[in-house]
N, C-alpha and C. Protein backbone atom coordinates (compact mmCIF):
# COMPACT_ATOMS: atom_id res chain seq x y z
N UNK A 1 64.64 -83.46 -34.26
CA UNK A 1 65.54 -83.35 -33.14
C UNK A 1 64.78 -82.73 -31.97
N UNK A 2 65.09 -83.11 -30.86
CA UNK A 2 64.42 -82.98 -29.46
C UNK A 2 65.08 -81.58 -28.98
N UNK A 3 64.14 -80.35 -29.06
CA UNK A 3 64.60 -79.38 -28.10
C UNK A 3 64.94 -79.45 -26.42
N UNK A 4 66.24 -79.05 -26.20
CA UNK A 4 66.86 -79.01 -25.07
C UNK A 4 67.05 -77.77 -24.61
N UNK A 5 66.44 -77.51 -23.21
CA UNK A 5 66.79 -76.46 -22.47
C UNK A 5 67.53 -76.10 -22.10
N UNK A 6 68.65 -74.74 -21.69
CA UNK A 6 69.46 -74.99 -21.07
C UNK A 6 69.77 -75.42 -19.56
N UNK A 7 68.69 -75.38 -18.83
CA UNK A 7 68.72 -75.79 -17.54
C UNK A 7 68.52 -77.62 -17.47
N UNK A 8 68.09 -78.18 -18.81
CA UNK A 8 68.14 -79.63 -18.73
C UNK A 8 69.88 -79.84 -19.05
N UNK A 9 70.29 -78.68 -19.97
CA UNK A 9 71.92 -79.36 -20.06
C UNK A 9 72.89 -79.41 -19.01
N UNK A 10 72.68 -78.02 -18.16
CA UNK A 10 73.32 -78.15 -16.76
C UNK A 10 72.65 -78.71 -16.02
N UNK A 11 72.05 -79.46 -15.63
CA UNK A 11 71.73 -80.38 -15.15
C UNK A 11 72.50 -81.76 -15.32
N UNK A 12 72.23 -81.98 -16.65
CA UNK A 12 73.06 -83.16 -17.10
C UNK A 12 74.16 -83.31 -17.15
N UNK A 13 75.25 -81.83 -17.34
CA UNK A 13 76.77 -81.74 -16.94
C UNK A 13 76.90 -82.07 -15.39
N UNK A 14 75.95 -81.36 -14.55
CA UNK A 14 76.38 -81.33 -13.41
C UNK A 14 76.50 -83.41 -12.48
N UNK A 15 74.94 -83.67 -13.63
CA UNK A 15 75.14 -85.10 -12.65
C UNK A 15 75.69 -86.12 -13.21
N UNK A 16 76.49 -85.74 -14.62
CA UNK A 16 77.96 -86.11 -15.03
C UNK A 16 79.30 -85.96 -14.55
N UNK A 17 78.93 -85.22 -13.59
CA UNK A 17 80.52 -84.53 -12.80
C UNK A 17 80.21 -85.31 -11.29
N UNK A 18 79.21 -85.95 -11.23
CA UNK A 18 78.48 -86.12 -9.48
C UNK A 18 78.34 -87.88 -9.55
N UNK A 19 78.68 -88.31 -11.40
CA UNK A 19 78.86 -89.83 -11.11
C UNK A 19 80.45 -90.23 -10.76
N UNK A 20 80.73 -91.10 -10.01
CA UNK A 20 81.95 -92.19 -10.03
C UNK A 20 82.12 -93.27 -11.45
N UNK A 21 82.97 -93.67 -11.38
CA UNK A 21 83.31 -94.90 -13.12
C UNK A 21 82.67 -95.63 -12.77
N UNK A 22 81.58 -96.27 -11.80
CA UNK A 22 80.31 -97.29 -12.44
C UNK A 22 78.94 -96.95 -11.76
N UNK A 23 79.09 -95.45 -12.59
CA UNK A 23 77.72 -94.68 -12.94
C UNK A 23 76.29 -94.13 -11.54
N UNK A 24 77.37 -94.54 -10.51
CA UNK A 24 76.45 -94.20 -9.60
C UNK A 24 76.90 -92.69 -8.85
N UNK A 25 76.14 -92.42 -8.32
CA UNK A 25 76.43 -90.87 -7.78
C UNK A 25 76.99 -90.82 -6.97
N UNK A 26 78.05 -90.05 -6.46
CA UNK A 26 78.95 -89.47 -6.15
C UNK A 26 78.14 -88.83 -4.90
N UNK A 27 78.30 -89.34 -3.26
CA UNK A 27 77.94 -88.43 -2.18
C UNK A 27 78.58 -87.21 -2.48
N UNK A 28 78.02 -85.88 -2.78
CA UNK A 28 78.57 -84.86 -2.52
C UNK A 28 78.09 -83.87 -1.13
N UNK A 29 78.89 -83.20 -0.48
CA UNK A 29 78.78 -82.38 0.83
C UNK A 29 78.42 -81.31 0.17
N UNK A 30 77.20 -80.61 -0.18
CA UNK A 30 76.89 -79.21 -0.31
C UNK A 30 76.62 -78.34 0.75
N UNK A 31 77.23 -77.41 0.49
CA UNK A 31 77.25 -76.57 1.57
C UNK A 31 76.78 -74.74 1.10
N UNK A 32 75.94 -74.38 1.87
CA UNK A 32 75.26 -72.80 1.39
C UNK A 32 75.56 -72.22 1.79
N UNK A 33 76.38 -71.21 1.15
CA UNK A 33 76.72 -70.09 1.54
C UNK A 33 76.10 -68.62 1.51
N UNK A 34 76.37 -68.01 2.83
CA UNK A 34 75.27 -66.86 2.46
C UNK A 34 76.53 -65.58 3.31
N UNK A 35 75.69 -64.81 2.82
CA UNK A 35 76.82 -63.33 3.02
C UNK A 35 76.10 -63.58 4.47
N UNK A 36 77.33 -62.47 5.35
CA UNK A 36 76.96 -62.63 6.65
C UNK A 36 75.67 -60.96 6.37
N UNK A 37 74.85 -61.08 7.29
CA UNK A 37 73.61 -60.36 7.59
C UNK A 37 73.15 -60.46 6.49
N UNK A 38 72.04 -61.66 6.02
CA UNK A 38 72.00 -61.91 4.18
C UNK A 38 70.87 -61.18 4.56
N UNK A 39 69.50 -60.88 5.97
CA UNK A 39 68.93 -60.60 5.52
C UNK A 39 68.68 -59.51 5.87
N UNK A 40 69.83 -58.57 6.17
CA UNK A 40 70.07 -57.27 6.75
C UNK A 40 70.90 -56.38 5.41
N UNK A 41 71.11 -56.73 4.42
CA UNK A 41 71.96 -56.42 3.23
C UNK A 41 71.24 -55.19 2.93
N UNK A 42 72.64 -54.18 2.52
CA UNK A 42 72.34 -53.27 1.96
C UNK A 42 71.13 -52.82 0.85
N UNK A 43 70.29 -53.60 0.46
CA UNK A 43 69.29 -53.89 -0.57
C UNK A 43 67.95 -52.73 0.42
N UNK A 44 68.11 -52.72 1.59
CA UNK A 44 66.77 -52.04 1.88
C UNK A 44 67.27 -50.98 2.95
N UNK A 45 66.81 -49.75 2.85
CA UNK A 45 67.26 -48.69 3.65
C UNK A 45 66.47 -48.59 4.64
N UNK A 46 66.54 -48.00 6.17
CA UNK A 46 65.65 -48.08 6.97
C UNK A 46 64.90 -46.66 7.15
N UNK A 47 63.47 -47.54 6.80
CA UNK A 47 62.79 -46.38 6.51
C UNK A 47 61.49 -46.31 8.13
N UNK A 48 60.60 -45.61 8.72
CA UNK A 48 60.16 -45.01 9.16
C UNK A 48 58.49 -44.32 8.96
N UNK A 49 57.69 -44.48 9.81
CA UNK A 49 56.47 -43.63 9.47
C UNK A 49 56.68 -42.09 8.51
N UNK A 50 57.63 -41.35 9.99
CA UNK A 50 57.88 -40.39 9.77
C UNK A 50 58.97 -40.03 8.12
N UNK A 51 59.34 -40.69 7.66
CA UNK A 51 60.23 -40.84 5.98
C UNK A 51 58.93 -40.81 5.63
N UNK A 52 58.22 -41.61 5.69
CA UNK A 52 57.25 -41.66 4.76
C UNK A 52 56.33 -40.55 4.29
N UNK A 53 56.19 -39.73 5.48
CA UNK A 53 55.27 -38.67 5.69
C UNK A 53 55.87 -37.52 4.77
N UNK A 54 56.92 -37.43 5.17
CA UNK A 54 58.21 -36.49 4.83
C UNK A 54 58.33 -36.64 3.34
N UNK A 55 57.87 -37.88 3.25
CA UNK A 55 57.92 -38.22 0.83
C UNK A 55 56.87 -37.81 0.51
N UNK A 56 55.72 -38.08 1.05
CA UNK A 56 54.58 -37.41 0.64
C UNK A 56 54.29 -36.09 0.45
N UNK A 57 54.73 -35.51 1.54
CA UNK A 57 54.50 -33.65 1.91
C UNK A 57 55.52 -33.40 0.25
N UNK A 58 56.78 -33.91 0.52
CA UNK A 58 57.94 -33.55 -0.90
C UNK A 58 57.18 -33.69 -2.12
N UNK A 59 56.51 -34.67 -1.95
CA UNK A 59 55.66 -35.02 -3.48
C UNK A 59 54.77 -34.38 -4.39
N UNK A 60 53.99 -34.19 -3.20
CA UNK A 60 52.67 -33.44 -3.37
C UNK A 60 52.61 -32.18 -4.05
N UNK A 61 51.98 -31.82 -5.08
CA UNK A 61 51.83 -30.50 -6.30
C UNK A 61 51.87 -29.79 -5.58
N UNK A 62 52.62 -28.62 -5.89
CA UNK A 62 52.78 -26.93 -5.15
C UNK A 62 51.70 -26.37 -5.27
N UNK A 63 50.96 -26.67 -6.14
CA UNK A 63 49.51 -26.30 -6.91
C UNK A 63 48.19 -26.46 -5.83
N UNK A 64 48.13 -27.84 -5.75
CA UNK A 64 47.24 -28.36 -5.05
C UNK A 64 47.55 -28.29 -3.62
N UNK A 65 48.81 -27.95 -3.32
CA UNK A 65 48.75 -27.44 -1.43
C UNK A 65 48.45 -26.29 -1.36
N UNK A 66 48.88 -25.34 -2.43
CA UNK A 66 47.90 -23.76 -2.25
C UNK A 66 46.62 -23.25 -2.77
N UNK A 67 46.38 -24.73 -3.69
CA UNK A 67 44.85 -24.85 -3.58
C UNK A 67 44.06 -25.01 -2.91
N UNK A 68 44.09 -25.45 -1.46
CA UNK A 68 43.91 -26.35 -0.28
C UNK A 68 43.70 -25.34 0.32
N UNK A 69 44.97 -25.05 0.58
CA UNK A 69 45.08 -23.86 1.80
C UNK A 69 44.32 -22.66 1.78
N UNK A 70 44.08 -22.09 0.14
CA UNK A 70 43.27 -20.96 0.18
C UNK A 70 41.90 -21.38 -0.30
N UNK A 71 41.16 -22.17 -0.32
CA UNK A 71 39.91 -23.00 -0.48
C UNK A 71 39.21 -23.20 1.39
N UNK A 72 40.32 -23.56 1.69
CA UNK A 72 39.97 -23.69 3.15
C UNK A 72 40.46 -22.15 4.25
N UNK A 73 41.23 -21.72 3.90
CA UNK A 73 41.12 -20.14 4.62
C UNK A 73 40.16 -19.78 4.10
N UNK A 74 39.28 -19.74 3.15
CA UNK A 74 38.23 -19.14 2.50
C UNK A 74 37.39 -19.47 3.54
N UNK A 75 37.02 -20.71 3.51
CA UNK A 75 36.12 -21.42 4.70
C UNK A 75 36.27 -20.86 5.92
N UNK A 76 37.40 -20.61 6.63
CA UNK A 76 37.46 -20.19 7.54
C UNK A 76 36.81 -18.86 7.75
N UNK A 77 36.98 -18.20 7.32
CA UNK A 77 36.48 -16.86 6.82
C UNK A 77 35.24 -16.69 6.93
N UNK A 78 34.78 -17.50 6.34
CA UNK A 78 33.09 -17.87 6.30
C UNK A 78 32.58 -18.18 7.19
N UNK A 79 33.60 -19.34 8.19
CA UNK A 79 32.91 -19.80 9.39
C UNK A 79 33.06 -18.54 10.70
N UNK A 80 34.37 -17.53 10.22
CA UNK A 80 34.53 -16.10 11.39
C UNK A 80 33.03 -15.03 10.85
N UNK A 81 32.97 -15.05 9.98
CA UNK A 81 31.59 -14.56 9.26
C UNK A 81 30.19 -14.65 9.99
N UNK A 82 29.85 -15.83 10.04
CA UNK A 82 29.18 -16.56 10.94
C UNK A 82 28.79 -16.51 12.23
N UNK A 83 30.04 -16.14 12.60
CA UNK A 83 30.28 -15.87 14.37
C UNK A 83 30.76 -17.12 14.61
N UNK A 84 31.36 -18.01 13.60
CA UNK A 84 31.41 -19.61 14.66
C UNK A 84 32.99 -19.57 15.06
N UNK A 85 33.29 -19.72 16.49
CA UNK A 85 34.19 -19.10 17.71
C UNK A 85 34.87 -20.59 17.59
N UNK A 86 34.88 -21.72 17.38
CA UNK A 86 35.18 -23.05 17.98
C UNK A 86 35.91 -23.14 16.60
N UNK A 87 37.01 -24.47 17.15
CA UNK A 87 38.32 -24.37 16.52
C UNK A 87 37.49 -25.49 15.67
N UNK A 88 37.58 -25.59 14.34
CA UNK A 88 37.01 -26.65 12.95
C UNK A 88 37.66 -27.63 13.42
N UNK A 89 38.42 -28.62 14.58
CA UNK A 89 37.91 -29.86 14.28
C UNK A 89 37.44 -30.15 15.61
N UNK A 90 36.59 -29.42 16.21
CA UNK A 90 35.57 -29.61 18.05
C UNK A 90 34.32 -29.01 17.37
N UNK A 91 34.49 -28.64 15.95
CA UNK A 91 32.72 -28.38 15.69
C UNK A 91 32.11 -29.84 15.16
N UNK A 92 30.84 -30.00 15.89
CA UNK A 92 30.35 -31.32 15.63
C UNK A 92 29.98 -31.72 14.53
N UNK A 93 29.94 -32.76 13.49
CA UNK A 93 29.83 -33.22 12.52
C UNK A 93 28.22 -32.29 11.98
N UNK A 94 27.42 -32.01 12.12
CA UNK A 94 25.94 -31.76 12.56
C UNK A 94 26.17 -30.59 12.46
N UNK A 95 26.73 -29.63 13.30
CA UNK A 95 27.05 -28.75 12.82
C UNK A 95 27.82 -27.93 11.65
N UNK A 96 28.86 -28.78 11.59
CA UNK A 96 29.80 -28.16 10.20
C UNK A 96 29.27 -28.52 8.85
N UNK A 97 28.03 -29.57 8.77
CA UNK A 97 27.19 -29.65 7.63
C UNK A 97 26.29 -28.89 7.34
N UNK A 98 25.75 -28.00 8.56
CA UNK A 98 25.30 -26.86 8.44
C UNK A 98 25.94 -25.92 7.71
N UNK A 99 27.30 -25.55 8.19
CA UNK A 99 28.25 -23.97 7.75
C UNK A 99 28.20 -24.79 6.63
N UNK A 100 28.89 -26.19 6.10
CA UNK A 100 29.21 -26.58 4.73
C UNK A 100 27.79 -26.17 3.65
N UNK A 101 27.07 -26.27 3.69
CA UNK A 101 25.65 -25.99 2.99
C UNK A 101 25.83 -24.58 2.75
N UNK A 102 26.07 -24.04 3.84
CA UNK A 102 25.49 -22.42 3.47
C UNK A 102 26.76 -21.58 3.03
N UNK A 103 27.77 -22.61 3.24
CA UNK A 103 28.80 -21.86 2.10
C UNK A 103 28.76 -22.14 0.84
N UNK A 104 28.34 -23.86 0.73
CA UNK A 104 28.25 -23.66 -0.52
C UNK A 104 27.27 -22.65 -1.47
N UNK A 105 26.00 -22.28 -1.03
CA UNK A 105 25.45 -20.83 -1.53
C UNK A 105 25.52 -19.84 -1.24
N UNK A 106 26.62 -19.55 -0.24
CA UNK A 106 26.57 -18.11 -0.08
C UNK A 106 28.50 -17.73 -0.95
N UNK A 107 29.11 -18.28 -1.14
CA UNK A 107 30.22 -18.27 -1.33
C UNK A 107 30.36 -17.63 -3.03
N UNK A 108 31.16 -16.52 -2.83
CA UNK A 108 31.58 -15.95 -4.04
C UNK A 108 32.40 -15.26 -4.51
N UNK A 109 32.99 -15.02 -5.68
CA UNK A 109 33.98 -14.67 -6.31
C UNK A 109 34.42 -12.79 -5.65
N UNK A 110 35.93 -13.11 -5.32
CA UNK A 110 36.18 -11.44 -5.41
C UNK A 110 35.17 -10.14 -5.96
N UNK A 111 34.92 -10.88 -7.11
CA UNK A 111 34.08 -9.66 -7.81
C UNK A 111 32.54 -9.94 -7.48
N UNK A 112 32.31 -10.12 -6.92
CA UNK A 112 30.92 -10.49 -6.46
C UNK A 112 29.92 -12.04 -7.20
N UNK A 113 30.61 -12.48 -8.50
CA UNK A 113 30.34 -13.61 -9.22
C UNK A 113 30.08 -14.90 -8.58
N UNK A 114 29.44 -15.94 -9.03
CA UNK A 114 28.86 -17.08 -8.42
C UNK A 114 30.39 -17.98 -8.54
N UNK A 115 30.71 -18.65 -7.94
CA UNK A 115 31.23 -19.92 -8.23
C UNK A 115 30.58 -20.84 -9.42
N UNK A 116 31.37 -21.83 -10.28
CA UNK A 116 30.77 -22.85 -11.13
C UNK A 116 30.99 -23.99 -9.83
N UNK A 117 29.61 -24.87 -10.13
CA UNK A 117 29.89 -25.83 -9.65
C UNK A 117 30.62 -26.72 -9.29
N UNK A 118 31.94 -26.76 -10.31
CA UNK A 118 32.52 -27.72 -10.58
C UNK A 118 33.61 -26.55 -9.27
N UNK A 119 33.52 -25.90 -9.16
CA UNK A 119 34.71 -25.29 -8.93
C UNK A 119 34.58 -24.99 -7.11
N UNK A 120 33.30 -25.21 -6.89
CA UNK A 120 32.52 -25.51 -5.94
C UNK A 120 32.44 -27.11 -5.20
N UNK A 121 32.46 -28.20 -6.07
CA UNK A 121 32.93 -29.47 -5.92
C UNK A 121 34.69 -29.48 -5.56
N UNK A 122 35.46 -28.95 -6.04
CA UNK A 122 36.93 -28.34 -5.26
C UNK A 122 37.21 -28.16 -4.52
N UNK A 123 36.63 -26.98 -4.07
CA UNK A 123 36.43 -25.99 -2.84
C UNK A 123 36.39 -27.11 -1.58
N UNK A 124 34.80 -28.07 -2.13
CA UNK A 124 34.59 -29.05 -1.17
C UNK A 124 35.74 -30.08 -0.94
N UNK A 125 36.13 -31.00 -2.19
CA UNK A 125 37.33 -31.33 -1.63
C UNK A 125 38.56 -31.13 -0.59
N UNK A 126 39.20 -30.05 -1.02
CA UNK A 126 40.38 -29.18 -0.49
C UNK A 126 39.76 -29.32 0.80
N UNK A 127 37.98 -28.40 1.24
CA UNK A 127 38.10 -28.88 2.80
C UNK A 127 38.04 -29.90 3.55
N UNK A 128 37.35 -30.84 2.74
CA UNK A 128 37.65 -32.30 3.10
C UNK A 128 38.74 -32.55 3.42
N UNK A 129 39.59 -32.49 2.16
CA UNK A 129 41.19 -32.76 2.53
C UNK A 129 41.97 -32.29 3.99
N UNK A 130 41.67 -31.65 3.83
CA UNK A 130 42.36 -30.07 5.27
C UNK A 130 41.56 -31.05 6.56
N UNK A 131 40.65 -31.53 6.28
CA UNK A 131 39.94 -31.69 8.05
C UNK A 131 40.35 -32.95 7.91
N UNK A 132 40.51 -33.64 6.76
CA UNK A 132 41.36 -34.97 6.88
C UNK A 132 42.63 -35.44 7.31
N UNK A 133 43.31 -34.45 7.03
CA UNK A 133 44.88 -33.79 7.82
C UNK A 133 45.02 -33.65 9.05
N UNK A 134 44.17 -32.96 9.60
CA UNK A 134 44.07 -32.75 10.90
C UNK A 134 43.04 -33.76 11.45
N UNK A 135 42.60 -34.85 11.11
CA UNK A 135 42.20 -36.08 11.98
C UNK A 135 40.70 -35.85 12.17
N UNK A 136 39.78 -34.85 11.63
CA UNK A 136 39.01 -34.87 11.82
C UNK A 136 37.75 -36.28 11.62
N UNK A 137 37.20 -36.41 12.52
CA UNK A 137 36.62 -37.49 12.45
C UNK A 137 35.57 -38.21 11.47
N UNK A 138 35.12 -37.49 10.63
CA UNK A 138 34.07 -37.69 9.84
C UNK A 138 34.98 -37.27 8.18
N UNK A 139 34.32 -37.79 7.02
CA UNK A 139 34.42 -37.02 5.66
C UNK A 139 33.45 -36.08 5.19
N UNK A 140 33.25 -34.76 4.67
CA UNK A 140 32.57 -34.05 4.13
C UNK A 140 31.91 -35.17 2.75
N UNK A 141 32.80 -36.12 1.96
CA UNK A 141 32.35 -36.08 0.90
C UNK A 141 32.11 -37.74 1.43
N UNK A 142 32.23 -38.45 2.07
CA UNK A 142 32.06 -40.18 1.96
C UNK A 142 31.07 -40.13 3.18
N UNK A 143 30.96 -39.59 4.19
CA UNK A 143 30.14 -39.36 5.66
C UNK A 143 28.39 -39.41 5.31
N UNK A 144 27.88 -40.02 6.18
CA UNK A 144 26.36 -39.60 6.09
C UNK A 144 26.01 -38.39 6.36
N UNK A 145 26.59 -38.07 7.71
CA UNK A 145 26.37 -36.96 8.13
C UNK A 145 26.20 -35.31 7.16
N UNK A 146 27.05 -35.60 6.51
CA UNK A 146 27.29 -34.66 5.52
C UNK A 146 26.40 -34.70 4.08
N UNK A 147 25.03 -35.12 4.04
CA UNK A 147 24.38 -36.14 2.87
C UNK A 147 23.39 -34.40 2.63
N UNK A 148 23.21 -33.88 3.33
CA UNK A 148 22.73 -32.20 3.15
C UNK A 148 23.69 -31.33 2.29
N UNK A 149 24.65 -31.13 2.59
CA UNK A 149 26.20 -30.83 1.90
C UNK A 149 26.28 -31.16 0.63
N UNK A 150 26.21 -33.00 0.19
CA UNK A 150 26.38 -33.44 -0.64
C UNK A 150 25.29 -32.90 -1.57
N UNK A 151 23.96 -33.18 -1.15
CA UNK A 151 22.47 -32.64 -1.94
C UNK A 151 22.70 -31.51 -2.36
N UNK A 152 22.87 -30.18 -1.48
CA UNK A 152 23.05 -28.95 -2.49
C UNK A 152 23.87 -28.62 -3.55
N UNK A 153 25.17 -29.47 -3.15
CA UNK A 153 26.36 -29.40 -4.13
C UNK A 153 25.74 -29.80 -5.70
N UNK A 154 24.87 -31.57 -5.25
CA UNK A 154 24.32 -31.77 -5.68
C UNK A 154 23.26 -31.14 -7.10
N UNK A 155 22.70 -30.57 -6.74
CA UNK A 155 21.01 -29.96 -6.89
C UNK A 155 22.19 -28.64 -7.66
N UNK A 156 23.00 -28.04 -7.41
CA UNK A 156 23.90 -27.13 -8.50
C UNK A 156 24.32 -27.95 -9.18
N UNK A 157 25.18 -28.96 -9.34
CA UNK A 157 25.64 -29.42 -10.93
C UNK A 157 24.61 -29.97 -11.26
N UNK A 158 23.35 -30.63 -11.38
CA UNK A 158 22.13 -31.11 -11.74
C UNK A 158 21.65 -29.91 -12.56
N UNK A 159 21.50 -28.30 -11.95
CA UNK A 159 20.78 -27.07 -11.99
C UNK A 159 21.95 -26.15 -13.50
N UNK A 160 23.16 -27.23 -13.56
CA UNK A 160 23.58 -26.44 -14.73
C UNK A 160 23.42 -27.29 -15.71
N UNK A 161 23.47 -28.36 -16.08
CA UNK A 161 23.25 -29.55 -16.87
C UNK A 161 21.99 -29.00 -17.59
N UNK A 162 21.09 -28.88 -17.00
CA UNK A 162 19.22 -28.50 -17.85
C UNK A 162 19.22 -27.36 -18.00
């Protein structure tokens, strides 16, 4: 026996209902109906840059925004340390790969302890992140500019491995 679909059987009811008594088809007037504003329907809410921004900030780990924030006040700190007077995102790429380098070795624990690398690769993130926020023009971690930065970070997780 021949398997039948159900879309071959309505089919076949339907162009059983669409013949006249000598088997020819039946002009039918179809006509489509559509809800009025079909493509304005409640199905999609109007959303916005600014919604969007607003889901993200909501989203985002409580963890990792005060990881951020005190990874990069740290930095700051470092860069008032320094003497550097200019607001972090008018310091030139060239320059802030400078401060980035020499924080990464001069930078250390409350108790006077080294940072682990890995924890040091963080640090770097978070400020990445933070100057990424604020539009800064370059990346600490994808940028050429920053390829000094990357090397020392570098040359420490290499320096704990052996």
């Amino acid at each position: 026996m021949e398997k039948v679909s159900t879309y071959e059987i309505a089919v076949e009811l339907l162009l059983s209902d669409m013949t006249n008594d000598d088997g020819n088809l039946q002009e039918i007037d179809f006509q489509v109906i559509q809800p009025k504003n079909f493509f304005q329907c409640d199905r999609f809410k109007k959303v916005n840059s600014e919604d969007v921004d607003v889901y993200l900030e909501e989203q985002a780990n409580i963890n990792t925004k005060k990881k951020t924030e005190g990874d990069f006040k740290l930095f700051i700190a470092f860069l008032q340390s320094e003497g550097e007077q200019r607001f972090r995102e008018f310091i030139p790429p060239c320059d802030l790969n400078q401060h980035v380098s020499h924080f990464i070795l001069s930078v250390r624990k409350k108790g006077g302890d080294e940072f682990e690398p890995l924890s040091l690769r963080g640090m770097i993130s978070s400020i990445d992140c933070y100057l990424c926020k604020i539009s800064y023009s370059v990346s600490i971690i994808n940028d050429i500019k920053f390829d000094k930065s990357r090397s020392v970070l570098k040359t420490m997780l290499n320096d704990i491995k052996s």
